[in-house]
Protein backbone atom coordinates (compact mmCIF):
# COMPACT_ATOMS: atom_id res chain seq x y z
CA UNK A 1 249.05 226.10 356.63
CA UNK A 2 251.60 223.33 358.00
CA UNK A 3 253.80 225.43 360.29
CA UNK A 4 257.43 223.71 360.57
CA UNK A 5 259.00 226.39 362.25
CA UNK A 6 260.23 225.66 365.98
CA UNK A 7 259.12 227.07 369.18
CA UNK A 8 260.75 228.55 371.81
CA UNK A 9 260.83 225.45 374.28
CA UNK A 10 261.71 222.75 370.98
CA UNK A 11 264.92 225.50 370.22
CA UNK A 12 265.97 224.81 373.61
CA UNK A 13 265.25 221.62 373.70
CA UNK A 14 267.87 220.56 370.44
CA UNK A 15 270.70 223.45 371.88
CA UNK A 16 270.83 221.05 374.83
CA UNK A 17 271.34 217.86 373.60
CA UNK A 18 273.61 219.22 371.14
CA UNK A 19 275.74 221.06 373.97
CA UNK A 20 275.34 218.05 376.18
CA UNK A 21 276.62 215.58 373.15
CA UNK A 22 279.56 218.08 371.79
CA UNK A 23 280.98 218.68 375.73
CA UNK A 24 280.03 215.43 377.21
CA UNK A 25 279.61 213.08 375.04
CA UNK A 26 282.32 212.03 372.55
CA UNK A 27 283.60 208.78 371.39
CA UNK A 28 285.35 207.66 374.10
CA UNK A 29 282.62 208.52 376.16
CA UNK A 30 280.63 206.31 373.90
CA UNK A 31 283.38 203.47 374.42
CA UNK A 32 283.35 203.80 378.12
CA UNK A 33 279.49 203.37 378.14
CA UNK A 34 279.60 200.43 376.25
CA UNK A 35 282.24 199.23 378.64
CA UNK A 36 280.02 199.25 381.71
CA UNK A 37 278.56 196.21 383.16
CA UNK A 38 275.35 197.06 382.05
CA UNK A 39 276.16 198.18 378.50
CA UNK A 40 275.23 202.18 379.47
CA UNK A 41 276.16 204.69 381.80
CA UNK A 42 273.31 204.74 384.84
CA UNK A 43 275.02 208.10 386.50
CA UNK A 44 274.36 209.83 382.76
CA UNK A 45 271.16 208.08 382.25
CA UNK A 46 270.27 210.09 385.96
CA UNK A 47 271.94 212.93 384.26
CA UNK A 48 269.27 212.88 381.37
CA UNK A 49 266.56 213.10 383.83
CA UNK A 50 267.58 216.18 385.68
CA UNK A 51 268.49 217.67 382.33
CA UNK A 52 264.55 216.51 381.64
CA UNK A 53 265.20 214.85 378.40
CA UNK A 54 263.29 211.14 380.17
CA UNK A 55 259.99 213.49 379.86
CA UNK A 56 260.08 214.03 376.54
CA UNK A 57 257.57 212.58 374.51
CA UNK A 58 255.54 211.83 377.71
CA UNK A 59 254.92 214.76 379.30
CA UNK A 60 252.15 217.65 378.01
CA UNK A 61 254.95 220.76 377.08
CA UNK A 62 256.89 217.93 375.10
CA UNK A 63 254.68 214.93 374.54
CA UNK A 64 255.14 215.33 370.45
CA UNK A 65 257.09 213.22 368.29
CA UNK A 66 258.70 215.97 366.98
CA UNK A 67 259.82 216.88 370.56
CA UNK A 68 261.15 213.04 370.66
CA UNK A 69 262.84 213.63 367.02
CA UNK A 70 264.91 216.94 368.22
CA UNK A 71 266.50 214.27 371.23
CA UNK A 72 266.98 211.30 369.06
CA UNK A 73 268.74 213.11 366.02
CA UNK A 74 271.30 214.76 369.06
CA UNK A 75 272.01 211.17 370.74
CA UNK A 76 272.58 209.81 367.08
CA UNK A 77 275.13 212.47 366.23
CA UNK A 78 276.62 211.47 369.64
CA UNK A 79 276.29 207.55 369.33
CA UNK A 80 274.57 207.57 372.52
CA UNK A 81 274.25 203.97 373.80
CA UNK A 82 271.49 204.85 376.84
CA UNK A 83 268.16 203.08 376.56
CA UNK A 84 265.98 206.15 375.63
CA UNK A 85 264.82 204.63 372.47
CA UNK A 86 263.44 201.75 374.24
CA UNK A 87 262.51 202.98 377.96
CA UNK A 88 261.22 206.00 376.66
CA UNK A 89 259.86 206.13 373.24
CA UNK A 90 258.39 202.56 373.36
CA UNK A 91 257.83 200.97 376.83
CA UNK A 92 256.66 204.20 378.87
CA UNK A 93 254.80 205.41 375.84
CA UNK A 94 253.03 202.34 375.83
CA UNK A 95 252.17 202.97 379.12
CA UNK A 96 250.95 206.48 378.49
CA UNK A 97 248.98 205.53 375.60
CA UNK A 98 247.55 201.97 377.14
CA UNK A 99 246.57 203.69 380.28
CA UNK A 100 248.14 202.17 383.27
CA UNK A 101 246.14 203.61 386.22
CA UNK A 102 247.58 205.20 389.25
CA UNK A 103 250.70 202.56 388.89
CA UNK A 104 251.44 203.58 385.76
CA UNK A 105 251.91 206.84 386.44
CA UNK A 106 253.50 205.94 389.55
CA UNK A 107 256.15 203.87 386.91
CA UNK A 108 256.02 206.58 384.60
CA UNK A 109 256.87 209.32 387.21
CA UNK A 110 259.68 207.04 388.33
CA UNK A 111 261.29 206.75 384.80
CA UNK A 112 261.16 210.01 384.41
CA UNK A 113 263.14 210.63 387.35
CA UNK A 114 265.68 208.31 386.22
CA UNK A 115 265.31 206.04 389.17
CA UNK A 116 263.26 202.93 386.79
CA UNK A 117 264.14 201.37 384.02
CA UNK A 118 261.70 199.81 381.40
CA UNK A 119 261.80 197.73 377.98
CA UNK A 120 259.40 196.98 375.89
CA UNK A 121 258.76 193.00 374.59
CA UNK A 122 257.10 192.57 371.76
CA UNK A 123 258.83 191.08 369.32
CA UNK A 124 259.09 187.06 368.84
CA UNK A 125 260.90 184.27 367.18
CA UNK A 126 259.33 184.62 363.51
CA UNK A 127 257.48 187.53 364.35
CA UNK A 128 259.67 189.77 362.10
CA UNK A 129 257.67 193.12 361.28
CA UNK A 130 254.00 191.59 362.21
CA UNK A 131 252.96 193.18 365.93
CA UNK A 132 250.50 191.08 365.71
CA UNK A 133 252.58 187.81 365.76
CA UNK A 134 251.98 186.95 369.51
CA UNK A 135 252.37 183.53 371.02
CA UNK A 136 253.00 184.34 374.15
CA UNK A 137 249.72 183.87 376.27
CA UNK A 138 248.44 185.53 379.34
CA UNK A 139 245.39 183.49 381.49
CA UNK A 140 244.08 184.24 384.88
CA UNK A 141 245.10 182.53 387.85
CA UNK A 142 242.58 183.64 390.66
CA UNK A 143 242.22 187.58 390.84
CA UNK A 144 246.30 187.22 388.81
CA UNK A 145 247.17 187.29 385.09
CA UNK A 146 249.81 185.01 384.65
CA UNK A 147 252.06 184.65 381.44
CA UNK A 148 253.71 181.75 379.37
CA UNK A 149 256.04 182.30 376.41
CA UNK A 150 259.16 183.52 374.44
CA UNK A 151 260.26 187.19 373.49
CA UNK A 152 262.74 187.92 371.96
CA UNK A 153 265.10 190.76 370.53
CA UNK A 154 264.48 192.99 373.67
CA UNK A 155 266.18 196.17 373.45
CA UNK A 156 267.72 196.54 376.88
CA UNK A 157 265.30 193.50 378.40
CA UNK A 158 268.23 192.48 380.55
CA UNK A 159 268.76 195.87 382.26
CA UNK A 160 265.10 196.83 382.96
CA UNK A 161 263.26 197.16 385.90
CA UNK A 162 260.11 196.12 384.69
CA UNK A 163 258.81 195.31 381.39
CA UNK A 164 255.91 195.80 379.33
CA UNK A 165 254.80 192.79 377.31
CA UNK A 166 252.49 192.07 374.72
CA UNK A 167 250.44 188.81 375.24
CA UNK A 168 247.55 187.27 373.65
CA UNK A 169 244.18 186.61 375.97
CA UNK A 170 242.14 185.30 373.07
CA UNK A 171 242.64 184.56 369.36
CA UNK A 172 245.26 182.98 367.38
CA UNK A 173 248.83 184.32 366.10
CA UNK A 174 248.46 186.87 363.55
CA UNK A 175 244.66 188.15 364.95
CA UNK A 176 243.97 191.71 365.03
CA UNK A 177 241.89 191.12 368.49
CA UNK A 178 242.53 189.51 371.58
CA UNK A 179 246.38 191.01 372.34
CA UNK A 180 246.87 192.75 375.70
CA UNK A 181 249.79 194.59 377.29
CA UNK A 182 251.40 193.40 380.57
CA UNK A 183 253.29 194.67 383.36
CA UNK A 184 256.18 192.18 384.61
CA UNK A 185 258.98 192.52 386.89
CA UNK A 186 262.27 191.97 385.23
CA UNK A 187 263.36 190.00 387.90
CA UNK A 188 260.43 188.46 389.07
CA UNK A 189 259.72 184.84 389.35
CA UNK A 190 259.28 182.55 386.62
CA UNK A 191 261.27 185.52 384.36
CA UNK A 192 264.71 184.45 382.89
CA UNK A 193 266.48 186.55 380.76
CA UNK A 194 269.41 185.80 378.21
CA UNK A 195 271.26 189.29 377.31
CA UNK A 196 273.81 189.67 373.88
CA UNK A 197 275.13 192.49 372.46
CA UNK A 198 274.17 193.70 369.27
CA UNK A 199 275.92 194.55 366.18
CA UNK A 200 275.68 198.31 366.85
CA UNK A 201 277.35 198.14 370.78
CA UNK A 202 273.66 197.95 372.56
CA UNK A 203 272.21 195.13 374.35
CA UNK A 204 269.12 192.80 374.03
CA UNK A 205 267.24 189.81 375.38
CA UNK A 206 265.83 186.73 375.07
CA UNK A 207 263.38 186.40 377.92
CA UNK A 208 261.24 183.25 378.42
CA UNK A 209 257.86 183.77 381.31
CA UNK A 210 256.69 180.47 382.67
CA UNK A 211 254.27 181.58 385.14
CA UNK A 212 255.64 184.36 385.26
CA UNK A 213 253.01 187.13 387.38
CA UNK A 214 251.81 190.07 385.41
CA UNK A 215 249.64 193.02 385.98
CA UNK A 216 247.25 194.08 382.96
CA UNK A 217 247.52 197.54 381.33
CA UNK A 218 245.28 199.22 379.41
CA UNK A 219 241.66 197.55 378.08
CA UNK A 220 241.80 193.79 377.82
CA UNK A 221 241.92 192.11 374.71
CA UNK A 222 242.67 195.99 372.75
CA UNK A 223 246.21 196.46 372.76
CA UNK A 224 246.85 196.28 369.29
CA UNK A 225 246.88 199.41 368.23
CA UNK A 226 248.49 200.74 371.51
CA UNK A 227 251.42 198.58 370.15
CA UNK A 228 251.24 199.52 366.52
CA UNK A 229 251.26 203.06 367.50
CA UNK A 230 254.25 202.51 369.61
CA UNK A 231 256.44 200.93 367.34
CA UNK A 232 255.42 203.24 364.30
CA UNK A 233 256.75 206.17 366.73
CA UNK A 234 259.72 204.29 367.49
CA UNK A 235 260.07 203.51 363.49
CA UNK A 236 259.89 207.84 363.21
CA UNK A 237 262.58 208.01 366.08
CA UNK A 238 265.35 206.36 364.74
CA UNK A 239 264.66 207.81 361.25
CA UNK A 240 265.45 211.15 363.47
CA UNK A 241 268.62 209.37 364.99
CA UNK A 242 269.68 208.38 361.27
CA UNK A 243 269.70 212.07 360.93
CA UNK A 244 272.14 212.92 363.98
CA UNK A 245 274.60 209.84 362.35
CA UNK A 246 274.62 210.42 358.97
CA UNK A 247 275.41 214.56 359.87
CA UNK A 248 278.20 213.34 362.06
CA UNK A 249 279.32 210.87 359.12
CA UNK A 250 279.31 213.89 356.31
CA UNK A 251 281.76 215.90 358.80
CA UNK A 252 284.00 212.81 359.84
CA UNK A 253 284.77 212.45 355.99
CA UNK A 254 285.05 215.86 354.89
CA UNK A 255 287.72 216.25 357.92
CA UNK A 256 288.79 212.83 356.78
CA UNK A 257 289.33 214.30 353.20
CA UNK A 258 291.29 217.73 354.00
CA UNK A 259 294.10 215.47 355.98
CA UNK A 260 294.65 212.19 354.21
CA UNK A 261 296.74 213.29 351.19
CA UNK A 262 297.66 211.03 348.05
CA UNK A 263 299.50 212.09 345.07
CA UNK A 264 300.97 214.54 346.82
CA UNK A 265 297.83 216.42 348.29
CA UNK A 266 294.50 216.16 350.23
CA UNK A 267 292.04 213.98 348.92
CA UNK A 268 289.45 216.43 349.40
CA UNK A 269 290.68 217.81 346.09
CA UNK A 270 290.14 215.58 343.83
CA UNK A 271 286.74 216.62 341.75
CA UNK A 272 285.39 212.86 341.83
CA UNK A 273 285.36 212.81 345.73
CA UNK A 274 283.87 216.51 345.98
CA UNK A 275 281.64 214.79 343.67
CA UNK A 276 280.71 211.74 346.13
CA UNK A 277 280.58 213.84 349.20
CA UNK A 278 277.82 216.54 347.52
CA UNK A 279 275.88 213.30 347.26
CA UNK A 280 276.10 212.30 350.67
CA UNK A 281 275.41 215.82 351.74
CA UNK A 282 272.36 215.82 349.50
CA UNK A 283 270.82 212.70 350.39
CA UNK A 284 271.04 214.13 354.52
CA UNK A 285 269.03 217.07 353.48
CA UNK A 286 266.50 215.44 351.70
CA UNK A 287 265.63 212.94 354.78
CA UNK A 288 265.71 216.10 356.59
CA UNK A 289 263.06 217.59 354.78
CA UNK A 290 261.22 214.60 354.57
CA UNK A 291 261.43 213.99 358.12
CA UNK A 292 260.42 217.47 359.39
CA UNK A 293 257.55 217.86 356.98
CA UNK A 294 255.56 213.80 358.19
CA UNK A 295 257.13 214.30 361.54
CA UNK A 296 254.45 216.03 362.68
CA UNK A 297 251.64 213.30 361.16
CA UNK A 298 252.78 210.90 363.68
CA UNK A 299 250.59 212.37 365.85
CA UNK A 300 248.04 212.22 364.04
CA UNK A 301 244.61 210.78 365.42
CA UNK A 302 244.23 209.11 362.05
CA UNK A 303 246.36 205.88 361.72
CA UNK A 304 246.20 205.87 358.13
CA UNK A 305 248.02 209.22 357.98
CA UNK A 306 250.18 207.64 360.71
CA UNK A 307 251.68 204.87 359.05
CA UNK A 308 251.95 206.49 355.33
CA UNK A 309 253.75 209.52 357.04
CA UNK A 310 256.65 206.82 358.88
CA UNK A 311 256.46 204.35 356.08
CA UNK A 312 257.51 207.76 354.02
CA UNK A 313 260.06 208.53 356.05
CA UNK A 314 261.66 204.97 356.70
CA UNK A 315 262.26 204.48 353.28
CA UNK A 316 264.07 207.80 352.37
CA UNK A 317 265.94 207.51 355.72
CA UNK A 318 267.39 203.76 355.30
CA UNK A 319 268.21 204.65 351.48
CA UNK A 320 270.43 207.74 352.50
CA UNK A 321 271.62 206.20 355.54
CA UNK A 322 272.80 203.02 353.48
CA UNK A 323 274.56 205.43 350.84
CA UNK A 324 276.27 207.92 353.12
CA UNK A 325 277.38 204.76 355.88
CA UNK A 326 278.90 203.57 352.54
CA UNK A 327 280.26 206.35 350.83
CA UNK A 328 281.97 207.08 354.36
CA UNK A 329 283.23 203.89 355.11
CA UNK A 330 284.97 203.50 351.11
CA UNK A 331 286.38 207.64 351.31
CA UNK A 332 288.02 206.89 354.70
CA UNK A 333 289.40 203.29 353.46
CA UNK A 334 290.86 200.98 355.53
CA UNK A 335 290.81 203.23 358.98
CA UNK A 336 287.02 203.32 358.73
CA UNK A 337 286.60 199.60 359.56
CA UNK A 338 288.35 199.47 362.59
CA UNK A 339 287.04 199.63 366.19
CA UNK A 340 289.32 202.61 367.04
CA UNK A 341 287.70 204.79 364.70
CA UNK A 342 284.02 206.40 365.19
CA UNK A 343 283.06 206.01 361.53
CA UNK A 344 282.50 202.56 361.39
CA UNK A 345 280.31 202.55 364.48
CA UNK A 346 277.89 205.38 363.15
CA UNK A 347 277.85 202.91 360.04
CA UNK A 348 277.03 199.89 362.18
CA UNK A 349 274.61 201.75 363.69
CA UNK A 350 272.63 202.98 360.49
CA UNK A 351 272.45 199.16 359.66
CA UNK A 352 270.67 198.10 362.47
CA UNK A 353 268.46 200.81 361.45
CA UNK A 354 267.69 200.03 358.65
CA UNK A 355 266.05 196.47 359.96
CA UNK A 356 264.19 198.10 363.10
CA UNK A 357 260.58 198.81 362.84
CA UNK A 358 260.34 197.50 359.28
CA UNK A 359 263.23 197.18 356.01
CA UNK A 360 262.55 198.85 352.61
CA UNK A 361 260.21 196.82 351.29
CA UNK A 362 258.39 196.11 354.42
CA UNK A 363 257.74 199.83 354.43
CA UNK A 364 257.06 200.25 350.66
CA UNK A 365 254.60 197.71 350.50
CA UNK A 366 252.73 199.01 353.61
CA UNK A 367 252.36 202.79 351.91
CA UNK A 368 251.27 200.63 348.25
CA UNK A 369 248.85 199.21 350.67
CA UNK A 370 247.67 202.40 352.30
């Protein structure tokens, strides 16, 4: 029998991000992370660790993804702009999975602790949602890997300490066999790094190696499904964060709707509207049941039962987040679209979303396939 209910530790867990986020962390908090030179906050990113959220998802008491899902639906409700998603879920993960040897769990201890950053490069020009896309190519120089190529899209590549690339040692773009996952110093020679800001107030990279020296992780020439692991529990991680927006969306706009009055009273009145905001409400609840019922079958050994449970649970997220980012943005009017208001970020954010890891269709026609 499929047992959903939370334990002890997981209880704790989700009361301290959501304490953390409702004392700590509120929009202007968000706005003054954003601010920083970096585009986060490092003294809250240390914070993190010693509250021992960096371990999460990593670590044996909670190394689940539905450990990772309880911390990434409380930073979505926040807007939380620190680089868990990609140090943690993807990059360290990899790591974890790959098998790094005594230095990577010398990197992963250090992450942990706060004190190292790491991204994870994987995607390419024209890659879009193939992992196996890889042009960039890693050959020996002596007893030294050393790698040539383009990455691109790197969530928080121009911030990290090191970074874990994908690279193919044999093959051609698009083969199964013959990718293999790197170690590189982020500012290491023959690295150069081009950061931007995103649509949704994070940062990413465009990071060319030419020559660039790299230490191999993990079993040569096997990385793929290291890789394709890794982003399908990233792909379940933000369908958790959706979660934390969207909630923080349906409150925004019924608060919205008990203040803003036309026709001589609060909008929240009006049947129509009561109407609209059931169906925002509704569509939340459903990705929340869908999301804590295939959570749990992203650890699964099978990757079959892998991929159909986050293909699942991409869809139903991006469709709700897409309606309620909507139906927010046209009950507040005008004020939502502005930079001063929160609602529009959470929007932004569910957008970006709803491209990561794989759209609609990408998804659907993976779980036809499957």
């Amino acid at each position: 029998m499929l047992n959903l209910e939370l334990n002890e530790g997981q209880l704790l867990l989700r009361e301290s991000v959501a304490r953390f986020v409702e004392r700590e962390y509120n929009f202007e908090r968000h706005r003054a992370s954003v601010a920083e030179d970096e585009g986060f906050s490092r003294s809250l990113w240390k914070e993190f660790a010693e509250l021992g959220w960096l371990g999460v998802g990593l670590e044996s008491e909670f190394g689940g993804a539905r450990d990772v899902a309880l911390v990434m639906e409380g930073l979505g409700r926040g807007l939380v702009v620190e680089p868990f998603l990609p140090s943690i879920v993807m990059a360290a993960k990899a790591i974890a999975i790959a098998g790094g040897g005594d230095e990577g769990a010398e990197i992963i201890a250090r992450v942990t602790a706060g004190d190292h950053l790491l991204s994870f490069a994987f995607t390419e020009p024209r890659s879009r949602y193939h992992v196996d896309h890889v042009t960039t190519r890693a050959t020996r120089s002596g007893s030294k890997w050393i790698l040539n190529g383009r990455k691109s899209l790197v969530l928080n590549g121009d911030t990290a300490d090191s970074l874990v690339v994908t690279a193919r040692t044999s093959g051609n773009v698009r083969e199964r066999n013959g990718l293999s996952l790197f170690l590189v110093d982020g500012d290491g020679d023959g690295v150069s790094r081009r950061a931007y800001p995103t649509n949704d107030s994070r940062r990413a990279a465009d990071i060319d190696f030419n020559d660039a020296p790299a230490r191999l992780l993990g079993v040569y020439g096997e990385a793929h499904d290291v890789v394709s692991e890794v982003v399908d529990r990233a792909a379940a991680a933000v369908c958790a964060e959706s979660l934390g927006l969207m909630s923080r969306l349906n409150d925004l706009t019924v608060d919205y709707s008990k203040t803003r009055e036309q026709f001589g009273q609060p909008i929240g009145r009006f049947q129509v509207l009561q109407h609209r905001m059931v169906d925002m409400f509704v569509a939340l609840e459903e990705s929340r049941s869908m999301t804590t019922v295939y959570m749990g079958d992203v650890d699964a050994t099978d990757a079959t039962e892998r991929q159909r449970a986050v293909s699942a649970m991409k869809v139903q997220c991006d469709k709700a987040g897409r309606l309620v980012g909507q139906e927010a943005v046209q009950l507040h009017g005008g004020i939502a679209m502005t930079q001063d208001y929160e609602a529009g970020h959470h929007f932004k954010r569910l957008s970006v979303i709803h491209r990561q890891f794989g759209d609609i269709d990408w998804h659907l026609d993976r779980f036809a396939s499957l």
